[in-house]
PDB file of N, CA and C in Angstrom:
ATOM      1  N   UNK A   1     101.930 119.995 104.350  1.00  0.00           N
ATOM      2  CA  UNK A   1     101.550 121.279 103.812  1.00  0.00           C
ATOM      3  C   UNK A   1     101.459 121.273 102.304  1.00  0.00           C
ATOM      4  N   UNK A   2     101.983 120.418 102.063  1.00  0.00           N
ATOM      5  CA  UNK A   2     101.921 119.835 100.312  1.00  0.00           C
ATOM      6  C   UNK A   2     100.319 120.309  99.773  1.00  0.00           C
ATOM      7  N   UNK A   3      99.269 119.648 100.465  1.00  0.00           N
ATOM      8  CA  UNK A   3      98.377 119.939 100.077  1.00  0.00           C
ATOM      9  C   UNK A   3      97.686 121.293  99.888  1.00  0.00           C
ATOM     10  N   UNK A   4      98.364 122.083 100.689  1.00  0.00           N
ATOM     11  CA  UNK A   4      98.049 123.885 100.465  1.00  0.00           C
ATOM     12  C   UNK A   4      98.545 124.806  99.554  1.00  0.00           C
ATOM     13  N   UNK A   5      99.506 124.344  98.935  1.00  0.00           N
ATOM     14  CA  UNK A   5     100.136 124.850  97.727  1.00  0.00           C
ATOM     15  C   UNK A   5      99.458 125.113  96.187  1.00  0.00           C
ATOM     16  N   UNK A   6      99.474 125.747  95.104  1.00  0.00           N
ATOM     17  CA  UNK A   6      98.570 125.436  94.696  1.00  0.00           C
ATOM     18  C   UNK A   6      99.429 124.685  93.620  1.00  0.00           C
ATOM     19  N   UNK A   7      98.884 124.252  92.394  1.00  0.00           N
ATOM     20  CA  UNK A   7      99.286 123.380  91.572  1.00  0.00           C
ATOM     21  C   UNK A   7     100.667 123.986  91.358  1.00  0.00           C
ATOM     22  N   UNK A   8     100.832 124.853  90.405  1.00  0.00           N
ATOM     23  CA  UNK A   8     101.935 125.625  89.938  1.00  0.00           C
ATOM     24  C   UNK A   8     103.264 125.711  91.445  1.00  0.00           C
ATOM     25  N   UNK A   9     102.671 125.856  92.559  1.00  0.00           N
ATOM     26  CA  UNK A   9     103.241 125.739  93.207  1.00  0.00           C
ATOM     27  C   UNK A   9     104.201 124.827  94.142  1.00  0.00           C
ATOM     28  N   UNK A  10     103.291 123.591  93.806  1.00  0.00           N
ATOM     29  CA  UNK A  10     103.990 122.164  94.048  1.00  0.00           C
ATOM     30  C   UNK A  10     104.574 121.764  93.107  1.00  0.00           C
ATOM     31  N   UNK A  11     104.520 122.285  91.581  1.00  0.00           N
ATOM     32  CA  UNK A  11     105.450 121.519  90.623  1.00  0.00           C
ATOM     33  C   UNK A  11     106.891 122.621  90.784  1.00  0.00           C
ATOM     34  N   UNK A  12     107.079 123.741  91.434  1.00  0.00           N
ATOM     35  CA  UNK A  12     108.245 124.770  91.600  1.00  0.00           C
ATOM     36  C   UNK A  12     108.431 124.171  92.795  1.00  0.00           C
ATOM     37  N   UNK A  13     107.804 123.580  94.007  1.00  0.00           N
ATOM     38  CA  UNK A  13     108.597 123.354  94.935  1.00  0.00           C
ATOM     39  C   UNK A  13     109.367 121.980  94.809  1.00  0.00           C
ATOM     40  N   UNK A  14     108.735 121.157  94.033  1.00  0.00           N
ATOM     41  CA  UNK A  14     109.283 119.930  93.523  1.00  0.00           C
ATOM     42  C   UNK A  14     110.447 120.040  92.971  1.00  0.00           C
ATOM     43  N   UNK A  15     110.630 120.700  91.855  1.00  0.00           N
ATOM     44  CA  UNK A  15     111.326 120.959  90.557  1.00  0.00           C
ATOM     45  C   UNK A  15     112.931 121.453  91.674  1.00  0.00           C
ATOM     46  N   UNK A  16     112.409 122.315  92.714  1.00  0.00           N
ATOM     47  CA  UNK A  16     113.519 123.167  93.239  1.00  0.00           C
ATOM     48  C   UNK A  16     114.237 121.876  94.235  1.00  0.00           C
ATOM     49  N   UNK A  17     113.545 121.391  95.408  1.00  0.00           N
ATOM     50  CA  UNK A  17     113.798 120.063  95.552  1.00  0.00           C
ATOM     51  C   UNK A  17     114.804 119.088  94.755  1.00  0.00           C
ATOM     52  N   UNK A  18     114.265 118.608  93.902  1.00  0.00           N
ATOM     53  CA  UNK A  18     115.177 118.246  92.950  1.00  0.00           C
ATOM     54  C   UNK A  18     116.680 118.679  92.411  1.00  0.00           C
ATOM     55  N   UNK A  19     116.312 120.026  92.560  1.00  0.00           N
ATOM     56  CA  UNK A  19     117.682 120.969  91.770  1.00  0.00           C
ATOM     57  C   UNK A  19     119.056 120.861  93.116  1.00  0.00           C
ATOM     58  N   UNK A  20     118.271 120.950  94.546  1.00  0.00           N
ATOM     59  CA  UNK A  20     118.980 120.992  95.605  1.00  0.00           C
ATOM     60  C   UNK A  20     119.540 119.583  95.912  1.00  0.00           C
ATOM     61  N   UNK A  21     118.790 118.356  95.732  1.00  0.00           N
ATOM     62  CA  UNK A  21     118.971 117.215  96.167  1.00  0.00           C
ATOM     63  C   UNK A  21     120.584 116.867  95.786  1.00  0.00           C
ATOM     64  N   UNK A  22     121.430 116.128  96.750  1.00  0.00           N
ATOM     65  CA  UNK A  22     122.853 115.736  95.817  1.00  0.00           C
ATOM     66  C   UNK A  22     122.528 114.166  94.905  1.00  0.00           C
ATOM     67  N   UNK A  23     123.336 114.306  94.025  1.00  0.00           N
ATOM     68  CA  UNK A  23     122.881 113.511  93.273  1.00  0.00           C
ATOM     69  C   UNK A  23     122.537 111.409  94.312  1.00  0.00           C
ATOM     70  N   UNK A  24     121.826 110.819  94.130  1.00  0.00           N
ATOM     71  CA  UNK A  24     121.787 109.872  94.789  1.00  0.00           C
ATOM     72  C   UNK A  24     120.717 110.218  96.365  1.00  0.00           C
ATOM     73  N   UNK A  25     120.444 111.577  96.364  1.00  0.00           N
ATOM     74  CA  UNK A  25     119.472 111.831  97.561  1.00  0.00           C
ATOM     75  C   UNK A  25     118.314 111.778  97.633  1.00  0.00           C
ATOM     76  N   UNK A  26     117.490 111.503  98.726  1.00  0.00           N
ATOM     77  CA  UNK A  26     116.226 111.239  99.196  1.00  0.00           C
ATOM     78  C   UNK A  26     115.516 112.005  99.236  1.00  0.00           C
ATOM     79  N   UNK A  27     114.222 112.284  98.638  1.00  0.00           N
ATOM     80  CA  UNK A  27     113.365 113.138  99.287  1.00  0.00           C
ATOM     81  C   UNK A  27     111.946 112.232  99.772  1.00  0.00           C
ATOM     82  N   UNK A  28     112.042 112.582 101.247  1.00  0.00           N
ATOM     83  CA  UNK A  28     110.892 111.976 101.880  1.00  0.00           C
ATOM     84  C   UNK A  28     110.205 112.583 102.115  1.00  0.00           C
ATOM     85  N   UNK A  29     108.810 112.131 102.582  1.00  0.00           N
ATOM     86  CA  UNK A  29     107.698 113.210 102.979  1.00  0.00           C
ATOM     87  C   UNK A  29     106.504 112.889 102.894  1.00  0.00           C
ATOM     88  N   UNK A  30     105.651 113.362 103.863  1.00  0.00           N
ATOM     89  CA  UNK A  30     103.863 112.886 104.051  1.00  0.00           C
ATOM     90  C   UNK A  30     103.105 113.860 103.967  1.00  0.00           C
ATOM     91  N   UNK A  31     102.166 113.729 103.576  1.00  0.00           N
ATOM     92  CA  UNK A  31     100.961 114.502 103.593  1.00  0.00           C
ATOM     93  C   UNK A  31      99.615 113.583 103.027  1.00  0.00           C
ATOM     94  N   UNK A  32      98.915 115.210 103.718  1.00  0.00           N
ATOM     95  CA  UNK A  32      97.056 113.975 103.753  1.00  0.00           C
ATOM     96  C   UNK A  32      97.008 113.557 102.108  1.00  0.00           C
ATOM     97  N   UNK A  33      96.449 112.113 102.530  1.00  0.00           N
ATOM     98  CA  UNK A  33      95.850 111.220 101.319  1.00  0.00           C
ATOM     99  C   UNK A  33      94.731 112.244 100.600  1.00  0.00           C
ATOM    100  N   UNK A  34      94.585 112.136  99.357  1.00  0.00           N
ATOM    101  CA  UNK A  34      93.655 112.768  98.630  1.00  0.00           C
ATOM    102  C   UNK A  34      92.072 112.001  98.498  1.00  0.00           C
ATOM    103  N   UNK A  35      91.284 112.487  98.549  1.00  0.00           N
ATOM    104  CA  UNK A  35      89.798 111.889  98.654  1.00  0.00           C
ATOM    105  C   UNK A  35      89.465 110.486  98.375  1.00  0.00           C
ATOM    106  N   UNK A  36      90.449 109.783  97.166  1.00  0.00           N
ATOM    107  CA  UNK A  36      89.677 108.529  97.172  1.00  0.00           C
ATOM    108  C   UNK A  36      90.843 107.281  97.986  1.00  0.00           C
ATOM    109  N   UNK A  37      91.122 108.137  98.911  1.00  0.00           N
ATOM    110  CA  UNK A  37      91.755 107.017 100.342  1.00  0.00           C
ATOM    111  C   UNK A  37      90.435 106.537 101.165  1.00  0.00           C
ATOM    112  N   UNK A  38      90.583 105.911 101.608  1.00  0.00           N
ATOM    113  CA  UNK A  38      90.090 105.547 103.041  1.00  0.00           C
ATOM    114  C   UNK A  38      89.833 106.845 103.781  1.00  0.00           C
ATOM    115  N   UNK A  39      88.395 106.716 104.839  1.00  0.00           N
ATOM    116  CA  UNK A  39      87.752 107.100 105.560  1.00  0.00           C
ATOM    117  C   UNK A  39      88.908 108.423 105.998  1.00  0.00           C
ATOM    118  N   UNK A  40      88.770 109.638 106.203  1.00  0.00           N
ATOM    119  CA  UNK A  40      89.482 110.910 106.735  1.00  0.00           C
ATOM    120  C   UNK A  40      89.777 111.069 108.182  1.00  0.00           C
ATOM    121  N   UNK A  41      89.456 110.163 108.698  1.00  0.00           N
ATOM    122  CA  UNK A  41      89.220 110.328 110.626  1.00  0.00           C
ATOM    123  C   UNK A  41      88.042 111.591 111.043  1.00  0.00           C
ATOM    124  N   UNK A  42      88.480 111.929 112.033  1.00  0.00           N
ATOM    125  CA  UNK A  42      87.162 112.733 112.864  1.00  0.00           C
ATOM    126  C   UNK A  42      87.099 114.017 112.543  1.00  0.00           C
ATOM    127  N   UNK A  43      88.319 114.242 112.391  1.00  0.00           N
ATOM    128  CA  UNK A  43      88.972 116.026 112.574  1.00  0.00           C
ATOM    129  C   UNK A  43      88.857 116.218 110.789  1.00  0.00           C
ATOM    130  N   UNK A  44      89.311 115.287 109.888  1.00  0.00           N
ATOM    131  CA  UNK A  44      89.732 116.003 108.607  1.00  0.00           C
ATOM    132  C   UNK A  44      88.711 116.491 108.376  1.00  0.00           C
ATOM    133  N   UNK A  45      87.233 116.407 107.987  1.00  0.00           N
ATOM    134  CA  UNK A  45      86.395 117.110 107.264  1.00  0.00           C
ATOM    135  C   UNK A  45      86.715 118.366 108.184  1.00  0.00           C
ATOM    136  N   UNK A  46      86.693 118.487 109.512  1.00  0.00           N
ATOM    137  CA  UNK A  46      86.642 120.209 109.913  1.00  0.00           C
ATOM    138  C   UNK A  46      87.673 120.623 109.766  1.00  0.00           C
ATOM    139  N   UNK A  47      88.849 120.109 109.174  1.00  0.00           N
ATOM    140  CA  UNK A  47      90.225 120.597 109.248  1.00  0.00           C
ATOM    141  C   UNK A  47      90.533 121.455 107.647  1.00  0.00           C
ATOM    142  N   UNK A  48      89.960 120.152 106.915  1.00  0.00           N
ATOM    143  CA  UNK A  48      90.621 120.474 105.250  1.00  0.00           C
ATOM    144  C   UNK A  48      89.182 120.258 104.505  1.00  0.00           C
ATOM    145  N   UNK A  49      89.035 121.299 103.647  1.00  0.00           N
ATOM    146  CA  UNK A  49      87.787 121.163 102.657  1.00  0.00           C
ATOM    147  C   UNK A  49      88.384 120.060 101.265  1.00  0.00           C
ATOM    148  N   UNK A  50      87.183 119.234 100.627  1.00  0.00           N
ATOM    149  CA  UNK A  50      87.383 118.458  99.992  1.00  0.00           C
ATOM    150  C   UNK A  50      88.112 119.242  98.768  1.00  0.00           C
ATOM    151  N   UNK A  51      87.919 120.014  98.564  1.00  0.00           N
ATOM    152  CA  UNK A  51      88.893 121.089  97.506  1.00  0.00           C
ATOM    153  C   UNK A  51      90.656 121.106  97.383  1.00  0.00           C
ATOM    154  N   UNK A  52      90.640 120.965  98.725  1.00  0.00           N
ATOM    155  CA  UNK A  52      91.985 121.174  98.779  1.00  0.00           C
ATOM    156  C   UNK A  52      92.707 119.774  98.747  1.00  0.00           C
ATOM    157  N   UNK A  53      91.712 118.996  99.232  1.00  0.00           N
ATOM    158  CA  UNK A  53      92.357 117.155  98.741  1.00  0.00           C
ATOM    159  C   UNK A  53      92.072 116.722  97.998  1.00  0.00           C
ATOM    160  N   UNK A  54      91.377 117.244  96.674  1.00  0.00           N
ATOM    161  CA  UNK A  54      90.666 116.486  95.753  1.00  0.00           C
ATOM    162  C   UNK A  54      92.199 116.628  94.753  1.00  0.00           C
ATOM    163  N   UNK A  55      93.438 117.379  94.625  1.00  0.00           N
ATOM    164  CA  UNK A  55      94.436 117.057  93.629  1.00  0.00           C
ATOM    165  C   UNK A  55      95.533 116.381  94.195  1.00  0.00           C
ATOM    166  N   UNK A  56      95.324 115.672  95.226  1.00  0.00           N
ATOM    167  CA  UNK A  56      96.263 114.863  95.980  1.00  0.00           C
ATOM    168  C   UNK A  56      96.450 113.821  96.198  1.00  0.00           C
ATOM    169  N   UNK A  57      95.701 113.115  95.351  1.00  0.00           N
ATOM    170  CA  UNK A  57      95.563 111.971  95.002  1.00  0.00           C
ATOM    171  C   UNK A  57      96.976 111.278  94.959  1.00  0.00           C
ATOM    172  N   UNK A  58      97.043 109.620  94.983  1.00  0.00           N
ATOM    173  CA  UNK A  58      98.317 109.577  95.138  1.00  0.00           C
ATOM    174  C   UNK A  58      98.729 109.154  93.598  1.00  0.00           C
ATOM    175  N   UNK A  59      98.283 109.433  92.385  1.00  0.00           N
ATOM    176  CA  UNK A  59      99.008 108.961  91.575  1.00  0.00           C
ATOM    177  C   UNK A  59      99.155 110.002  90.951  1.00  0.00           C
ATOM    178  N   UNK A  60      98.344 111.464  91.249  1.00  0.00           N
ATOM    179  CA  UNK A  60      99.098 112.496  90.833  1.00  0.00           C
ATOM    180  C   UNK A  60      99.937 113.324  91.867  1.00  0.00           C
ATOM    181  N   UNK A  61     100.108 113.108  93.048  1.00  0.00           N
ATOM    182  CA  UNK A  61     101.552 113.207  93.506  1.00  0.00           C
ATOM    183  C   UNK A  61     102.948 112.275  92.822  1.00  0.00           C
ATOM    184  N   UNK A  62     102.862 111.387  92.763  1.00  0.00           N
ATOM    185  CA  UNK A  62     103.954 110.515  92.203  1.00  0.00           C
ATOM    186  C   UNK A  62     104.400 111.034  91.060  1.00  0.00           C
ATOM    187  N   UNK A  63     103.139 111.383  90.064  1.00  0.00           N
ATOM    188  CA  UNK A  63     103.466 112.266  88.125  1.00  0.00           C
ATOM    189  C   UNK A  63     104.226 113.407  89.009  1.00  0.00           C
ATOM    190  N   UNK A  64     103.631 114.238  89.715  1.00  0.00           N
ATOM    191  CA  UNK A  64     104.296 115.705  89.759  1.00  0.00           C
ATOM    192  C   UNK A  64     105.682 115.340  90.430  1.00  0.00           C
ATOM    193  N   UNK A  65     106.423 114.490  91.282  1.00  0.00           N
ATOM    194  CA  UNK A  65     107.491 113.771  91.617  1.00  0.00           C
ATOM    195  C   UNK A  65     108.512 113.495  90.853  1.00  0.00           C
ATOM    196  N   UNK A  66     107.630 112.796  89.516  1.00  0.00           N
ATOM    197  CA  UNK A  66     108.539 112.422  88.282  1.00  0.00           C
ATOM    198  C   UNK A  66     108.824 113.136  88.172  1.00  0.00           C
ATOM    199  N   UNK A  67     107.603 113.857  87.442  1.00  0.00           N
ATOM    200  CA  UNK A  67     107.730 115.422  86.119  1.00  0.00           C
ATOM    201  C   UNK A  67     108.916 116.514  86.816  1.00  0.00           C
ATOM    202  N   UNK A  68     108.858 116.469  88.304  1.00  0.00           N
ATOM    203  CA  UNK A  68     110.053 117.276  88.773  1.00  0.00           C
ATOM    204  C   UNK A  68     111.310 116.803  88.546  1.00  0.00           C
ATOM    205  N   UNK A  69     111.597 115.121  87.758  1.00  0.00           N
ATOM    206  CA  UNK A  69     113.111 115.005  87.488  1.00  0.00           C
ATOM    207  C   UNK A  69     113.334 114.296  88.768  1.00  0.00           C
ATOM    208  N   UNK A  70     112.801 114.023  90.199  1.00  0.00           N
ATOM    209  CA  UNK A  70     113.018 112.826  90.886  1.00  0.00           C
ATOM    210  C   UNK A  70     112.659 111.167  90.339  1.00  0.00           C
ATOM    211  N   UNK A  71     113.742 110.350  90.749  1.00  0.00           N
ATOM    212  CA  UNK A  71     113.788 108.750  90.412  1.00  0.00           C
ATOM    213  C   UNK A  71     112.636 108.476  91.112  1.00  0.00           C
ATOM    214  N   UNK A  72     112.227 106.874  90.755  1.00  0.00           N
ATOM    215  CA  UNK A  72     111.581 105.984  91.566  1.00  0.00           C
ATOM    216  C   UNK A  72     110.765 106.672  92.874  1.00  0.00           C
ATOM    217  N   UNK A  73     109.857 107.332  92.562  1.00  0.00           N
ATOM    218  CA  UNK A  73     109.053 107.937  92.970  1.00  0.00           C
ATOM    219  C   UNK A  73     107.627 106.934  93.054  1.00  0.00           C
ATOM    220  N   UNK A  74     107.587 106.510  95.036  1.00  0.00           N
ATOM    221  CA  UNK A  74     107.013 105.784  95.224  1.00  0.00           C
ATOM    222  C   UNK A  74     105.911 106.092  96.808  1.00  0.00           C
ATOM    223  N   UNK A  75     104.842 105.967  96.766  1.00  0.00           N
ATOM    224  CA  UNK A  75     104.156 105.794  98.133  1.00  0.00           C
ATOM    225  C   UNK A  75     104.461 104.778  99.058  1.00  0.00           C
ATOM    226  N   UNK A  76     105.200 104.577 100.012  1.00  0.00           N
ATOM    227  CA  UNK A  76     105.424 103.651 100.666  1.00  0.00           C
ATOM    228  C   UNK A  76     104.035 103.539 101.411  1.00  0.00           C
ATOM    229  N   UNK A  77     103.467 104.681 102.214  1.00  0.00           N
ATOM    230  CA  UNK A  77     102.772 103.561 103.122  1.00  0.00           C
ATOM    231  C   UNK A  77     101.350 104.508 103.198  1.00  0.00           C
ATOM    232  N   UNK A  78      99.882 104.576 103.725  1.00  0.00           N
ATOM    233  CA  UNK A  78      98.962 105.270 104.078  1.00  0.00           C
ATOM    234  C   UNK A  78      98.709 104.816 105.261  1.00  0.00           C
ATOM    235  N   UNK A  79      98.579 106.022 106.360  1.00  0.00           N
ATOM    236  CA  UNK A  79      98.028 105.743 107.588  1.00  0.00           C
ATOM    237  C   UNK A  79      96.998 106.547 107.944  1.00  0.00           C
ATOM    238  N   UNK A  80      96.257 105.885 108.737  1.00  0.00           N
ATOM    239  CA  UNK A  80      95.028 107.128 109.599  1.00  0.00           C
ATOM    240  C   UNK A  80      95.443 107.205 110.597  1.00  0.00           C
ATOM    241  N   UNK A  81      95.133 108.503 110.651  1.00  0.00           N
ATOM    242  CA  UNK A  81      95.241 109.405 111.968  1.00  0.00           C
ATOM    243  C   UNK A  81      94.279 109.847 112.141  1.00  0.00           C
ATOM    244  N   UNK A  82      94.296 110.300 113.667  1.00  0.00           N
ATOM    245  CA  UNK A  82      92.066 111.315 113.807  1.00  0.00           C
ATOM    246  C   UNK A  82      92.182 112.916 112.918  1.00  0.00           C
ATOM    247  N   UNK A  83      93.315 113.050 112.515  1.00  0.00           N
ATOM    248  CA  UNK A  83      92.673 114.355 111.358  1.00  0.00           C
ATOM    249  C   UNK A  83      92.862 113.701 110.101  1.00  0.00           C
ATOM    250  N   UNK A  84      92.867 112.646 109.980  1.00  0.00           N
ATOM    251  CA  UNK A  84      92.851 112.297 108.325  1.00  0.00           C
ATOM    252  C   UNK A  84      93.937 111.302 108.280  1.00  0.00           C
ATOM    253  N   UNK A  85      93.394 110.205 106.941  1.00  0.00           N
ATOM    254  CA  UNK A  85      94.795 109.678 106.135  1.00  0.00           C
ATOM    255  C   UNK A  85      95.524 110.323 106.003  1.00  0.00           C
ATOM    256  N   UNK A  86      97.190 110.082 106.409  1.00  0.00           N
ATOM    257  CA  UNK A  86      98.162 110.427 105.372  1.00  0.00           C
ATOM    258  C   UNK A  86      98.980 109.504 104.537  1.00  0.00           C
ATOM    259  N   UNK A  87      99.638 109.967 103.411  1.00  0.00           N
ATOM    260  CA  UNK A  87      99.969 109.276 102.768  1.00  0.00           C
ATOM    261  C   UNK A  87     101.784 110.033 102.767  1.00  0.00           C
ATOM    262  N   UNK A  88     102.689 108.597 102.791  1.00  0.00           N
ATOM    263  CA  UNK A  88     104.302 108.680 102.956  1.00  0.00           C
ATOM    264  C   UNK A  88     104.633 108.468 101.402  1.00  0.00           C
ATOM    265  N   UNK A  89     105.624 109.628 101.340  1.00  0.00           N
ATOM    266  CA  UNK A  89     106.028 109.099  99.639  1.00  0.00           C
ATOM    267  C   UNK A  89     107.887 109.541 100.071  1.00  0.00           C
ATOM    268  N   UNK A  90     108.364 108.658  98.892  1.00  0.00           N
ATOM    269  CA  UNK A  90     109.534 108.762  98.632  1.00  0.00           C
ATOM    270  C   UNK A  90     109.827 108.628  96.987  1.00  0.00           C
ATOM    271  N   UNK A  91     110.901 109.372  97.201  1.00  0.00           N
ATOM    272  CA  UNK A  91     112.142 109.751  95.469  1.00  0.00           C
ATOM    273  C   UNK A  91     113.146 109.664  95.964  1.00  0.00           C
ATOM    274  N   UNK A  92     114.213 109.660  95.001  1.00  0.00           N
ATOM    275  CA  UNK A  92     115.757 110.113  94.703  1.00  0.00           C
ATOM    276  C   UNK A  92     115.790 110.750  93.722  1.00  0.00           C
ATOM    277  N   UNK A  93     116.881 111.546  93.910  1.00  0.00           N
ATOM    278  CA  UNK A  93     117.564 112.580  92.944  1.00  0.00           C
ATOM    279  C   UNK A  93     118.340 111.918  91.922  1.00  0.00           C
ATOM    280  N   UNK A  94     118.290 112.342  90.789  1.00  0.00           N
ATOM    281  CA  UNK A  94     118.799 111.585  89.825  1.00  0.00           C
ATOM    282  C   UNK A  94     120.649 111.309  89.956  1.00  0.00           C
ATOM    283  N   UNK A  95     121.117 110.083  89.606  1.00  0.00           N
ATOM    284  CA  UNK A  95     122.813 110.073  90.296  1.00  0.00           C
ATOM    285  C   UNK A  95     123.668 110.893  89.660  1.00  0.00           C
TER     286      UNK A  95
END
């Protein structure tokens, strides 16, 4: 759902994330790859307009990750699925 938020809104849900995390904690989590992934599967174009994946890119998920004050803020993995790439990211909370 990451991707439905709007900007301002993923850097407050981040930021808050962060504030909750105990120090040394994980935040995991997936959502669809942003446009310049690999092929979307069958379903994403009727699912999600290119608008809404075009700021989801994965290296500005990772900045807004940082900029929220989470560590080592990393994409582990991209998979397709028939509604689209997603993309797995992980952080920690600072110790």
């Amino acid at each position: 759902m990451f991707h439905h938020l709007e900007r301002d809104e993923q850097v407050q849900a981040l930021r808050e994330i962060a504030r909750v995390l105990r120090p040394g904690g994980r935040l995991a989590f997936l959502d669809f790859a942003g446009p310049d992934s690999r092929a979307h599967g069958a379903l994403g174009p009727l699912l999600h307009s290119h608008r809404r994946l075009s700021g989801n890119s994965a290296a500005r998920v990772l900045d807004l990750i940082a900029a929220a004050g989470l560590q080592q803020a990393t994409q582990i993995r991209e998979q397709a699925t028939i509604v689209g790439r997603v993309a797995f990211y992980q952080a920690s909370a600072r110790s």
